[in-house]
C-alpha atoms as a PDB file:
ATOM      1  CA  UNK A   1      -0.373 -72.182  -5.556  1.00  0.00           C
ATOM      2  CA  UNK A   2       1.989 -69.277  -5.678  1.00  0.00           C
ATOM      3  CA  UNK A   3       1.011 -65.883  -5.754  1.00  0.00           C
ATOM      4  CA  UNK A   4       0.884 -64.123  -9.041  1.00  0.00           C
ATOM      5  CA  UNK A   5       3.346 -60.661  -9.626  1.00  0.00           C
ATOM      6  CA  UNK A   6       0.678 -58.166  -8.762  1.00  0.00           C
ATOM      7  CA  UNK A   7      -0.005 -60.111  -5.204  1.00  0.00           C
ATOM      8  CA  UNK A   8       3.735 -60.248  -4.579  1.00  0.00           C
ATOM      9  CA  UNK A   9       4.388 -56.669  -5.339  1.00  0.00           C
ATOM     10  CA  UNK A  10       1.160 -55.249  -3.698  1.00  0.00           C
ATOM     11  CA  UNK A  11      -0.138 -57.048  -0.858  1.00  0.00           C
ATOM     12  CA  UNK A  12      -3.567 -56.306   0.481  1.00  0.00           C
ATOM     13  CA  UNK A  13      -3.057 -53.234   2.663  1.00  0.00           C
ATOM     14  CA  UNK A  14      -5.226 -52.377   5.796  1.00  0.00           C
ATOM     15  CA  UNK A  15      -8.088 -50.304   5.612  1.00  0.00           C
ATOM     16  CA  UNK A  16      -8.632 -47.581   7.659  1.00  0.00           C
ATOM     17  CA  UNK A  17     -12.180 -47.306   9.610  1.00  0.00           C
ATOM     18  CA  UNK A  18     -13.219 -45.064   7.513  1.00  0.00           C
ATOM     19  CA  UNK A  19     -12.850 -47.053   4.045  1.00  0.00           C
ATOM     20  CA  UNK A  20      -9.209 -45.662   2.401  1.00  0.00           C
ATOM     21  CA  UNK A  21      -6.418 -47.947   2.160  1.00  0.00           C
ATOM     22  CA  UNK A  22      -3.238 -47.639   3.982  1.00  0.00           C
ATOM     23  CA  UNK A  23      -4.198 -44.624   5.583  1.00  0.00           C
ATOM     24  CA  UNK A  24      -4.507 -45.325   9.925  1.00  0.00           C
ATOM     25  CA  UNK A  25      -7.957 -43.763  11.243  1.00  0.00           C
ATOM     26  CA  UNK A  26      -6.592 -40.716  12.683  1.00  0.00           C
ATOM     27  CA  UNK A  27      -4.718 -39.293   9.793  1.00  0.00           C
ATOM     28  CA  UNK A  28      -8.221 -39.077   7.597  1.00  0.00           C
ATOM     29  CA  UNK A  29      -9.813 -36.398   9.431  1.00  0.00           C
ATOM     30  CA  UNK A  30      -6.464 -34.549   9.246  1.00  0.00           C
ATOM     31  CA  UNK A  31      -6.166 -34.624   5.544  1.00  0.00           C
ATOM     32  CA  UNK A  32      -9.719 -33.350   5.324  1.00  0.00           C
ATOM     33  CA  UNK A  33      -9.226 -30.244   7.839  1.00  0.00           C
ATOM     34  CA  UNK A  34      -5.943 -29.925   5.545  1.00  0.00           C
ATOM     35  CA  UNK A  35      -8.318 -29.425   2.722  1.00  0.00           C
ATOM     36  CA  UNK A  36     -10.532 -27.423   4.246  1.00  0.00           C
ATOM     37  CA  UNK A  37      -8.077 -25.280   5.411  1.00  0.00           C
ATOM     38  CA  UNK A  38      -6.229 -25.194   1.463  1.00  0.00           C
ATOM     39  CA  UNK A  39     -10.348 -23.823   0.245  1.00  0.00           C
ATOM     40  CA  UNK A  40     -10.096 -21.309   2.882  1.00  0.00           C
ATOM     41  CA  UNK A  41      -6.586 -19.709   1.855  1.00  0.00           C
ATOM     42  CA  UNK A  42      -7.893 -20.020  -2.230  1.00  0.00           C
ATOM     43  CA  UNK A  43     -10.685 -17.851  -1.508  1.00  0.00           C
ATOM     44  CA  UNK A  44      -9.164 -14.400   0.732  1.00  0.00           C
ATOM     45  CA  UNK A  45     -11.942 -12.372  -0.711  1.00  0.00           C
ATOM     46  CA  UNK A  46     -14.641 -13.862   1.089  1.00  0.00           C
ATOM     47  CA  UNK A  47     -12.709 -14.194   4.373  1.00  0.00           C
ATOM     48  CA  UNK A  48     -12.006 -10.214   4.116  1.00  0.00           C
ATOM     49  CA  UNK A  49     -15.719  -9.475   3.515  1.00  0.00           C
ATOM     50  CA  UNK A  50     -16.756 -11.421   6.034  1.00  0.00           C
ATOM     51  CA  UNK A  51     -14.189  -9.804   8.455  1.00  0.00           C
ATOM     52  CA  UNK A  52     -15.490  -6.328   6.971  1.00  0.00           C
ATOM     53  CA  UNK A  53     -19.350  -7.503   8.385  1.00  0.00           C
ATOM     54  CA  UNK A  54     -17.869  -8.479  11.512  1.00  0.00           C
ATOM     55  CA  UNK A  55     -16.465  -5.318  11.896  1.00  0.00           C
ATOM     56  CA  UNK A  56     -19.837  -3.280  11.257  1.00  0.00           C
ATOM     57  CA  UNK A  57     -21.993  -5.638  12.837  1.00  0.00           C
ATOM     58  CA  UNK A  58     -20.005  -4.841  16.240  1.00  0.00           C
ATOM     59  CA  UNK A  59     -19.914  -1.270  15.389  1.00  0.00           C
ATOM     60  CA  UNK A  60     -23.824  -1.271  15.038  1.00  0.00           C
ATOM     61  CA  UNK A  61     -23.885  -3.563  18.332  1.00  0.00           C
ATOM     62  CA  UNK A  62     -21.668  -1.243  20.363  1.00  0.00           C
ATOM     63  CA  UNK A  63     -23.223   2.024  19.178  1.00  0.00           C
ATOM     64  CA  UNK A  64     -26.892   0.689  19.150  1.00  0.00           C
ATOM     65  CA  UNK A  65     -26.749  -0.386  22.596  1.00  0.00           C
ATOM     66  CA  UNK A  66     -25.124   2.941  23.551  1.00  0.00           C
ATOM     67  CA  UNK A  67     -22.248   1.385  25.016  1.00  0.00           C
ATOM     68  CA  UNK A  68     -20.037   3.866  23.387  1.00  0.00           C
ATOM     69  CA  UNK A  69     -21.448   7.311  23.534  1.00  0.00           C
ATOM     70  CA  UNK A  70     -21.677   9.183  19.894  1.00  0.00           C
ATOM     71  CA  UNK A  71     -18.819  11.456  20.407  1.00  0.00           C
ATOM     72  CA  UNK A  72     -16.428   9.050  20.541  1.00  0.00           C
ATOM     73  CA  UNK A  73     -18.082   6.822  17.818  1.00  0.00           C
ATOM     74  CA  UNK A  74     -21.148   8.306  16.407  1.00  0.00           C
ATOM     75  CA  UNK A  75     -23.428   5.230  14.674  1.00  0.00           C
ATOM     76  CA  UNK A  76     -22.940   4.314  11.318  1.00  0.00           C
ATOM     77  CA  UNK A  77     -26.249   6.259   9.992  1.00  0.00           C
ATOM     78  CA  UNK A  78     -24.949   9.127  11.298  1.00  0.00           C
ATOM     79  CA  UNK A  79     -21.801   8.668   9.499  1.00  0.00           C
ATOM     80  CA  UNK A  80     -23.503   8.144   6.416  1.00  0.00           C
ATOM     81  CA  UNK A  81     -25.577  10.930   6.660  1.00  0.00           C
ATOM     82  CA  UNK A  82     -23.002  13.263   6.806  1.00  0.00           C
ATOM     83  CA  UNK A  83     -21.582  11.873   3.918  1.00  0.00           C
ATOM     84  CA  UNK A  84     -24.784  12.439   2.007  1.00  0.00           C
ATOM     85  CA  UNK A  85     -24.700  15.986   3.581  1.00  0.00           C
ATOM     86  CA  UNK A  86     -20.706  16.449   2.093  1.00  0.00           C
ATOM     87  CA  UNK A  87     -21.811  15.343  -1.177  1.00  0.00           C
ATOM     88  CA  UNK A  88     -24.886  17.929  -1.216  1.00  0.00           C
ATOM     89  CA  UNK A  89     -22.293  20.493  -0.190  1.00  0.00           C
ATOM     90  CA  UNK A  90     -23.616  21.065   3.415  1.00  0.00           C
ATOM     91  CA  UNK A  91     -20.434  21.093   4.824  1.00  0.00           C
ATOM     92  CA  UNK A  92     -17.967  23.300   4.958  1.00  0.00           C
ATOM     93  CA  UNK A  93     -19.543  25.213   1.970  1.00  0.00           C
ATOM     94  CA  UNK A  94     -18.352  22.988  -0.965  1.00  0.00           C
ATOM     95  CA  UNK A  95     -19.523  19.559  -2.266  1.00  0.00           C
ATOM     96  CA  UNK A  96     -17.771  16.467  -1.432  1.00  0.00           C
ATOM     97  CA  UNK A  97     -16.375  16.302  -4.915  1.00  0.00           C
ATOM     98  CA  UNK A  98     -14.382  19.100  -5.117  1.00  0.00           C
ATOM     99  CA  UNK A  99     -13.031  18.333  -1.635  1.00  0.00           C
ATOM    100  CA  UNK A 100     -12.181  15.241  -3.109  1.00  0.00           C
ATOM    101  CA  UNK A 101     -10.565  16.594  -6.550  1.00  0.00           C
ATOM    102  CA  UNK A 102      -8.536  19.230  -4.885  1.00  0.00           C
ATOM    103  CA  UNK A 103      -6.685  16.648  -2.268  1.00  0.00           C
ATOM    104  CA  UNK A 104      -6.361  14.080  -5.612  1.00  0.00           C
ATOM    105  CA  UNK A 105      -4.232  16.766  -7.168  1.00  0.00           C
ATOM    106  CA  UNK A 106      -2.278  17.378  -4.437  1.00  0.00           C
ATOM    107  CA  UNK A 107      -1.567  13.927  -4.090  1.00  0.00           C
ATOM    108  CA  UNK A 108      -0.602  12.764  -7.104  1.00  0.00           C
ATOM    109  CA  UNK A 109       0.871  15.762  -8.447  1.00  0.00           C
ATOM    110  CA  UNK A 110       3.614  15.200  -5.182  1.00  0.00           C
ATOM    111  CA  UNK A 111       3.546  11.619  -6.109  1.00  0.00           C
ATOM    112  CA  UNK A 112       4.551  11.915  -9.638  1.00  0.00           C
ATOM    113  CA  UNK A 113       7.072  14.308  -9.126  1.00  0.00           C
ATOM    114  CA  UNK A 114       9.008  12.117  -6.326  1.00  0.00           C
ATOM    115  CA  UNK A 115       8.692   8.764  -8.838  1.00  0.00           C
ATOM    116  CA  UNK A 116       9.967  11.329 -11.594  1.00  0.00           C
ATOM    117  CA  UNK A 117      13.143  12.437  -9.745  1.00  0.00           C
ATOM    118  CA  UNK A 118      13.550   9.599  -6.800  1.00  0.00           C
ATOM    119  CA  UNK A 119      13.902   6.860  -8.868  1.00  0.00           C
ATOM    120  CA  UNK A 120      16.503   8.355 -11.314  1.00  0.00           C
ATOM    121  CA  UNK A 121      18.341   9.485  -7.942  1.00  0.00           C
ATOM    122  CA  UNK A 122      18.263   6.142  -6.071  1.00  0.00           C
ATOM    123  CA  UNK A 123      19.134   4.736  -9.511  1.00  0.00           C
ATOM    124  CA  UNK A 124      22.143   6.704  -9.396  1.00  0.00           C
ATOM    125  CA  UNK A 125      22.966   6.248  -5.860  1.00  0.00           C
ATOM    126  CA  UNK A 126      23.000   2.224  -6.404  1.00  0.00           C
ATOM    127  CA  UNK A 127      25.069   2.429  -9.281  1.00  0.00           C
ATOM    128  CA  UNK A 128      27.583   5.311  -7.738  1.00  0.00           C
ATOM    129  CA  UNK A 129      29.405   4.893  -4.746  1.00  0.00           C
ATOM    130  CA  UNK A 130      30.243   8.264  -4.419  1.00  0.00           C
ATOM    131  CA  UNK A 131      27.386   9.773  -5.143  1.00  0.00           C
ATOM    132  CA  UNK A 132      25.658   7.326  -2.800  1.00  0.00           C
ATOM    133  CA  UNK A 133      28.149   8.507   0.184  1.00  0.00           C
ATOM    134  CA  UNK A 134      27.508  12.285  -0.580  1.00  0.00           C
ATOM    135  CA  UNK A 135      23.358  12.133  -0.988  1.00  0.00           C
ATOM    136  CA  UNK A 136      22.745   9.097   1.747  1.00  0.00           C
ATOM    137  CA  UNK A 137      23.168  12.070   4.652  1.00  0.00           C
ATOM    138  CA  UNK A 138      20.904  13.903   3.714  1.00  0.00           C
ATOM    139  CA  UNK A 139      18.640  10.945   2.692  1.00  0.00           C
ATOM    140  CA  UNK A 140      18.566   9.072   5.668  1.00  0.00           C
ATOM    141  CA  UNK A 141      18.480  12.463   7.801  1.00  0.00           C
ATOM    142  CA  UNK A 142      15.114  13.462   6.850  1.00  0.00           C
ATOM    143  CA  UNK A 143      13.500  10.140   6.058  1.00  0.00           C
ATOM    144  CA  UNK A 144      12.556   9.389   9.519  1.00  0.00           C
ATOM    145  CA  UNK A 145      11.599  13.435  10.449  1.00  0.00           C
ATOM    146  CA  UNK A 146       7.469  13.489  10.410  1.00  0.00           C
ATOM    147  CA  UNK A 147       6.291  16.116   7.944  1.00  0.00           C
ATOM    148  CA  UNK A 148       4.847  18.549  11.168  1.00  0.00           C
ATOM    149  CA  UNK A 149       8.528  18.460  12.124  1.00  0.00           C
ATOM    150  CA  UNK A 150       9.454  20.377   8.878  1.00  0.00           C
ATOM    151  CA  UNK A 151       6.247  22.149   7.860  1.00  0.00           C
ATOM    152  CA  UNK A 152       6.950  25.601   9.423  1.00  0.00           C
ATOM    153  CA  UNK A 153      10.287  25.152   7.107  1.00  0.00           C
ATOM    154  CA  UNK A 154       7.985  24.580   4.176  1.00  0.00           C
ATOM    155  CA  UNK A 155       5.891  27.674   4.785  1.00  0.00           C
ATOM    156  CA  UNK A 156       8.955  30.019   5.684  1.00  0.00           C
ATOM    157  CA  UNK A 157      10.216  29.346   2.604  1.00  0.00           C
ATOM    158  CA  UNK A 158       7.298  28.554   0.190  1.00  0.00           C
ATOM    159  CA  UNK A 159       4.450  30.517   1.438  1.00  0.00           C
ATOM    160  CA  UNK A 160       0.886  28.990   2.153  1.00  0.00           C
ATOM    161  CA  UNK A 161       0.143  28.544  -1.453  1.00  0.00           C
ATOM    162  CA  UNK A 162      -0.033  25.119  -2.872  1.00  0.00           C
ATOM    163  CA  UNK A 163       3.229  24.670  -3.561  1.00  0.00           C
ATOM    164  CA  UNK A 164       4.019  24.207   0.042  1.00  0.00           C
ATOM    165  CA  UNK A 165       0.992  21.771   0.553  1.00  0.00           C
ATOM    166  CA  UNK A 166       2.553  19.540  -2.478  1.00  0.00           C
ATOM    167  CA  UNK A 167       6.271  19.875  -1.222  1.00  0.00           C
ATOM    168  CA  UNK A 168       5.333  18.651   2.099  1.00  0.00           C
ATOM    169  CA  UNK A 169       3.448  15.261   0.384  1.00  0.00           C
ATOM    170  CA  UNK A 170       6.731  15.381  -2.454  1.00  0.00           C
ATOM    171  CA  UNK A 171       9.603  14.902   0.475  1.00  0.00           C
ATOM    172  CA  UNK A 172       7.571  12.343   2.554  1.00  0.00           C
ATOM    173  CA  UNK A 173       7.182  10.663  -0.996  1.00  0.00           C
ATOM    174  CA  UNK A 174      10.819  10.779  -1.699  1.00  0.00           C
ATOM    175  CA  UNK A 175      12.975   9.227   0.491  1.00  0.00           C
ATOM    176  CA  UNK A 176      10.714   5.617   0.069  1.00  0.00           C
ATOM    177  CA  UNK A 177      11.004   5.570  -3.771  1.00  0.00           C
ATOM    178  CA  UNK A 178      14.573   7.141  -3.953  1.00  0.00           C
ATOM    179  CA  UNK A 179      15.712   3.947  -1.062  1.00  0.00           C
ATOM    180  CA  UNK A 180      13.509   1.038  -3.191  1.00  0.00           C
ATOM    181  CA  UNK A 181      15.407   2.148  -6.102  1.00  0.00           C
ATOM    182  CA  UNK A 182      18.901   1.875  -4.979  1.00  0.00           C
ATOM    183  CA  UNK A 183      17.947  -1.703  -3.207  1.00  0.00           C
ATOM    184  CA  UNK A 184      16.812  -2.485  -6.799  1.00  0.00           C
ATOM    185  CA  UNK A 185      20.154  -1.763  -8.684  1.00  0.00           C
ATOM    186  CA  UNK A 186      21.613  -4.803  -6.187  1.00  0.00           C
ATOM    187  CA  UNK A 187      18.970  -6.927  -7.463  1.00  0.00           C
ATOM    188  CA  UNK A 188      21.193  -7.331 -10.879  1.00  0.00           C
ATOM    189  CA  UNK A 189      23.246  -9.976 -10.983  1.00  0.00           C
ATOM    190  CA  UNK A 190      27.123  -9.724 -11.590  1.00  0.00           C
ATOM    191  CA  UNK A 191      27.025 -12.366 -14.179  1.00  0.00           C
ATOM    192  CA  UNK A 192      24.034 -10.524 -16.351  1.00  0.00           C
ATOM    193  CA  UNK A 193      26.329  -7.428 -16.275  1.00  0.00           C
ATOM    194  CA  UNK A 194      29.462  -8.980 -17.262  1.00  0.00           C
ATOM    195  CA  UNK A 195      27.666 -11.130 -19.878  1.00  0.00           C
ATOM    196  CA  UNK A 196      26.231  -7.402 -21.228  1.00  0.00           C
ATOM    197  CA  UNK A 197      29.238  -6.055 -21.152  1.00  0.00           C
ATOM    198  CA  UNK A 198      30.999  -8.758 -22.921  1.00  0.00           C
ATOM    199  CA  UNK A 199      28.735  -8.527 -25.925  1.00  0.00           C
ATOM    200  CA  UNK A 200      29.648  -4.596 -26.341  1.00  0.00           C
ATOM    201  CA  UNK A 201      26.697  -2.716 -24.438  1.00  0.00           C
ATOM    202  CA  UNK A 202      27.635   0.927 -23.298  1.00  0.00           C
ATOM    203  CA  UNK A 203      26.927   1.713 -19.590  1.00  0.00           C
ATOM    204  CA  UNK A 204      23.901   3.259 -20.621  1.00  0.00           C
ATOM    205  CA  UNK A 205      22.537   0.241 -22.231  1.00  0.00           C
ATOM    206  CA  UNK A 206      23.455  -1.926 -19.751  1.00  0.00           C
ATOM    207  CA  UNK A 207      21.506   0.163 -17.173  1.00  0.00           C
ATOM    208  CA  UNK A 208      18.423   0.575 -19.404  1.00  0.00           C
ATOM    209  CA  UNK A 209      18.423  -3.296 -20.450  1.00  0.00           C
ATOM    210  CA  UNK A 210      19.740  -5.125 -17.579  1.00  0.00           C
ATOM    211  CA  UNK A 211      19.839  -2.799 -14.191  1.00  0.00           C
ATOM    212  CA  UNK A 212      16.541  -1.609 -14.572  1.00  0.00           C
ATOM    213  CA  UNK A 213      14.403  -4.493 -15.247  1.00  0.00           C
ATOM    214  CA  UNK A 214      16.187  -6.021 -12.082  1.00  0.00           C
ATOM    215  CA  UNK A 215      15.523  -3.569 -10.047  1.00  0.00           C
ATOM    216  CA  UNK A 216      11.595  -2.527 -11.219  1.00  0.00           C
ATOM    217  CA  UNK A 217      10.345  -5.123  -8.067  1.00  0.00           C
ATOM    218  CA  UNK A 218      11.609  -2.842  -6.025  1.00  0.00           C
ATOM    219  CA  UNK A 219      10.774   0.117  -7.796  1.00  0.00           C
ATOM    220  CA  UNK A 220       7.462  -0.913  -7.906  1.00  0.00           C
ATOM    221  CA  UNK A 221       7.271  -1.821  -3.916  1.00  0.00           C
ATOM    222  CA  UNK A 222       8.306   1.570  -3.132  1.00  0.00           C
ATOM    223  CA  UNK A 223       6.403   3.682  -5.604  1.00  0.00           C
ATOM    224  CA  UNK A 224       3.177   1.352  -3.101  1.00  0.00           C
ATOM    225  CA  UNK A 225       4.861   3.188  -0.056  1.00  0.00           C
ATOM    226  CA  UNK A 226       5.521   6.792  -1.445  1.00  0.00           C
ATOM    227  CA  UNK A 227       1.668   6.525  -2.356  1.00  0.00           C
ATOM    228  CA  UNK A 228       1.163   5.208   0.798  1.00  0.00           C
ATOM    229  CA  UNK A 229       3.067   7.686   2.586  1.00  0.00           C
ATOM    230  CA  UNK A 230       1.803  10.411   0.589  1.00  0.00           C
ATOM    231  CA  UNK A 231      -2.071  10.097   1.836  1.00  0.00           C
ATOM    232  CA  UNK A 232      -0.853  10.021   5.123  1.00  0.00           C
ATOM    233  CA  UNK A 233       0.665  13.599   4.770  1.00  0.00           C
ATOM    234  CA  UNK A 234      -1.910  14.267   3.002  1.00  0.00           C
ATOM    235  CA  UNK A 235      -3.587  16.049   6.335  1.00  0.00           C
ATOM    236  CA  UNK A 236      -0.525  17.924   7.342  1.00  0.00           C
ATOM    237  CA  UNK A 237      -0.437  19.345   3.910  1.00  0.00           C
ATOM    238  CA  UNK A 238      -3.806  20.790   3.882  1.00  0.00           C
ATOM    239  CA  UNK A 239      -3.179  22.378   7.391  1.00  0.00           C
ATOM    240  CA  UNK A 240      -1.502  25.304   5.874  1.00  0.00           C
ATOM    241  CA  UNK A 241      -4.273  27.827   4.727  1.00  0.00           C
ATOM    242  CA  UNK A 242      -6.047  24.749   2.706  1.00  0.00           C
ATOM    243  CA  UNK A 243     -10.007  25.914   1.859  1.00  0.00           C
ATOM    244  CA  UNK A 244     -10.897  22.781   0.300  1.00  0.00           C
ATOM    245  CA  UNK A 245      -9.345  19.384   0.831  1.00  0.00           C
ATOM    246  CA  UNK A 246     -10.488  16.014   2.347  1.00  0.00           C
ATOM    247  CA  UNK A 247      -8.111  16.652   4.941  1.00  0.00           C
ATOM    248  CA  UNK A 248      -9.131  20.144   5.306  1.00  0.00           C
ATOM    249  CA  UNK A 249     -12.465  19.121   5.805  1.00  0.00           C
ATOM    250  CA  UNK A 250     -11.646  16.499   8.886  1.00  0.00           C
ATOM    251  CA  UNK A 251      -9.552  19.360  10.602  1.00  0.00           C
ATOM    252  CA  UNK A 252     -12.139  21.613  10.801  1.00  0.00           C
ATOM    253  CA  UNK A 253     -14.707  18.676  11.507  1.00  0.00           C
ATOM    254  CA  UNK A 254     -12.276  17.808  14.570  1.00  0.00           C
ATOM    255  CA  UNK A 255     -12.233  21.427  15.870  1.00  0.00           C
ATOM    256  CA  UNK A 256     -16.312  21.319  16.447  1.00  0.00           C
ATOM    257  CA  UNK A 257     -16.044  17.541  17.464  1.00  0.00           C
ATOM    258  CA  UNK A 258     -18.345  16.423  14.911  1.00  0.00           C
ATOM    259  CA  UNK A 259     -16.876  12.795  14.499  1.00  0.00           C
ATOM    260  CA  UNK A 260     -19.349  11.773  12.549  1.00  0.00           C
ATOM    261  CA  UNK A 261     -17.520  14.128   9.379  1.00  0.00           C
ATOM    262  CA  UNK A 262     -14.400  12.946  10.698  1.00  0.00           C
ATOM    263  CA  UNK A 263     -14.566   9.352  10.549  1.00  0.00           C
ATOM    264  CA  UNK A 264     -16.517  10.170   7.108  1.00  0.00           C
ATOM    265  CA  UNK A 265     -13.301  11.728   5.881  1.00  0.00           C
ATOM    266  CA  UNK A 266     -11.159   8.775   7.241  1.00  0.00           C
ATOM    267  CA  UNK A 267     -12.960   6.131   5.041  1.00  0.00           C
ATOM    268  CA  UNK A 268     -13.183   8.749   1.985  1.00  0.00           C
ATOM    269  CA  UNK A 269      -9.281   9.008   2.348  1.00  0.00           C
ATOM    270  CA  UNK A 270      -8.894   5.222   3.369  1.00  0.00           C
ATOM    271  CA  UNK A 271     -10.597   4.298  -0.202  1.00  0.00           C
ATOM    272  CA  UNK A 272      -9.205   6.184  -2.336  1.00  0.00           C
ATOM    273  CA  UNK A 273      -5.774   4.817  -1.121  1.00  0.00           C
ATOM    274  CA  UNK A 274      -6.790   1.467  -1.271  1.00  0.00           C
ATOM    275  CA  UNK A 275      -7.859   2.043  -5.138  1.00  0.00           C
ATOM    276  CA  UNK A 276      -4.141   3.657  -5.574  1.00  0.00           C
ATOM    277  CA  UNK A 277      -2.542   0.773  -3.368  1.00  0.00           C
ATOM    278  CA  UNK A 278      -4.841  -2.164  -5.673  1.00  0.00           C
ATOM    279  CA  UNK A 279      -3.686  -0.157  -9.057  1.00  0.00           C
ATOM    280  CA  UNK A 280      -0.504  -0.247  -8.522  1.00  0.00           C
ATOM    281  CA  UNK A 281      -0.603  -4.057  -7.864  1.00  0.00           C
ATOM    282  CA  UNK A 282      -2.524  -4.650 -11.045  1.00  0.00           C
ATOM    283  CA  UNK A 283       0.814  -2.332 -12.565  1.00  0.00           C
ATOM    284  CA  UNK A 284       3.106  -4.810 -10.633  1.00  0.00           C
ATOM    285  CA  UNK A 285       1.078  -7.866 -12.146  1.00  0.00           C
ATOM    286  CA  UNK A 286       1.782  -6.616 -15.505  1.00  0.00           C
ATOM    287  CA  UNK A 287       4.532  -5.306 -15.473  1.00  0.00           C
ATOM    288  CA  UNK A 288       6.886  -8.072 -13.444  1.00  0.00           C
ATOM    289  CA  UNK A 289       5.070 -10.977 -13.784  1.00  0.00           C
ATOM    290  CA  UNK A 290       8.024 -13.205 -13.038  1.00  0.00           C
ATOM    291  CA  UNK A 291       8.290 -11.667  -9.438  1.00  0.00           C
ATOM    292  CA  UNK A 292       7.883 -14.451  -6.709  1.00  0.00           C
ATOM    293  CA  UNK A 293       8.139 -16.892  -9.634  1.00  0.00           C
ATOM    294  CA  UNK A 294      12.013 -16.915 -10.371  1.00  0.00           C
END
């Protein structure tokens, strides 16, 4: 009896131990720690919350069993009840809100104004050669300089006022958005120019409809680090003559070692940069939605 087409084409293949076809014994519990392993990486959420807990679960071990003495980590009651006390106003003579409004001003005014001149200026270093050779100097001089290195600069010449606290967050803002910009205008291609060009668009149109869209990724990425950048001054800023000011408040907390205010004012800071740092990837999202996709 010969064997029909579907014998002759698929033979019987072995079974594995474990019941699936073709597959040896020792590859099945592979694939399933392969899947396992594909649930964990679909769900980050839950393995950064669960991270968080570990986190504060050893904090509340270490400081519970007083193996770390308060001063250098005070427990995590403490720390929220001097955030309870900041938001009544019990320290440093204002409440927490207004602390909080005055450093949000500071840091977005500086922020705004650096997106609303650095990205026209790296714009025009990318597309410019010589402007590029007569601005990068000066550019790449300061970028690396930490704002303390220039602050007595900034109050020589400014004053103590707040235009001196919201230069000093506007130049370490800068340099980051005016750098992602000019990356950006490299991002268009040669062809999409030429192909512009070709069908009569002006310079200006060609920069507006092709250069920029190319180059908003980058934009984008370092408007993220200016904002980044900028809370990070944000301290050095409110060291000159500040009265109110998150930072403010965790200098003078750090001058009577109260950590518990300090470390308060760290997460109060950390927060609201992490809201600023998950808007502007919802922007990205929206805005360049083809990014990682082309």
């Amino acid at each position: 009896m010969k064997p029909t087409v579907t014998e002759t084409i698929l033979p019987d293949r072995p079974k594995s131990s474990d019941g699936l076809a073709g597959i040896p014994a020792g590859m099945v519990p592979l694939n399933r720690l392969r899947r396992r392993m594909q649930g964990f990486r679909s769900q980050p959420a839950l393995i950064s919350m669960a991270a968080i807990l570990a986190a504060l679960a050893l904090w509340a071990a270490l400081t519970g069993q007083g193996v770390v003495k308060p001063l250098f980590l005070p427990k995590i009651g403490t720390v929220f009840q001097a955030f309870l006390d900041a938001v009544d106003g019990r320290i440093d003579g204002a409440p927490l809100a207004e602390h909080i409004a005055m450093s949000l001003v500071r840091v977005v005014s500086a922020f705004l104004l650096a997106a609303l001149i650095g990205i026209p200026v790296g714009l025009a270093t990318g597309l410019s050669p010589a402007l590029r050779a007569a601005l990068d100097p000066f550019i790449e001089f300061y970028r690396p300089l930490p704002p303390l290195a220039y602050l007595p600069l900034v109050i020589i010449w400014f004053g103590i006022g707040e235009t001196s606290k919201v230069l000093l967050i506007f130049f370490a803002c800068f340099a980051p958005v005016a750098l992602a910009a000019r990356a950006g205008v490299s991002a268009a291609a040669a062809d999409q120019v030429n192909a512009a060009r070709a069908l009569g668009a002006s310079r200006w149109q060609v920069v507006v409809h092709v250069v920029l869209p190319a180059a908003l990724p980058d934009i984008l990425v370092g408007l993220r680090i200016g904002m980044g950048v900028g809370w990070t001054t944000l301290v050095a800023a409110e060291m000159v003559a500040a009265s109110t000011g998150i930072g403010q408040m965790v200098l003078n907390a750090s001058n009577f070692l109260r950590t518990d205010i300090v470390l308060m004012g760290i997460f109060v800071i950390g927060a609201f940069a992490a809201l600023f740092e998950f808007g502007m990837r919802w922007l990205e999202r929206r805005l360049v939605p083809w990014k990682g996709k082309v």
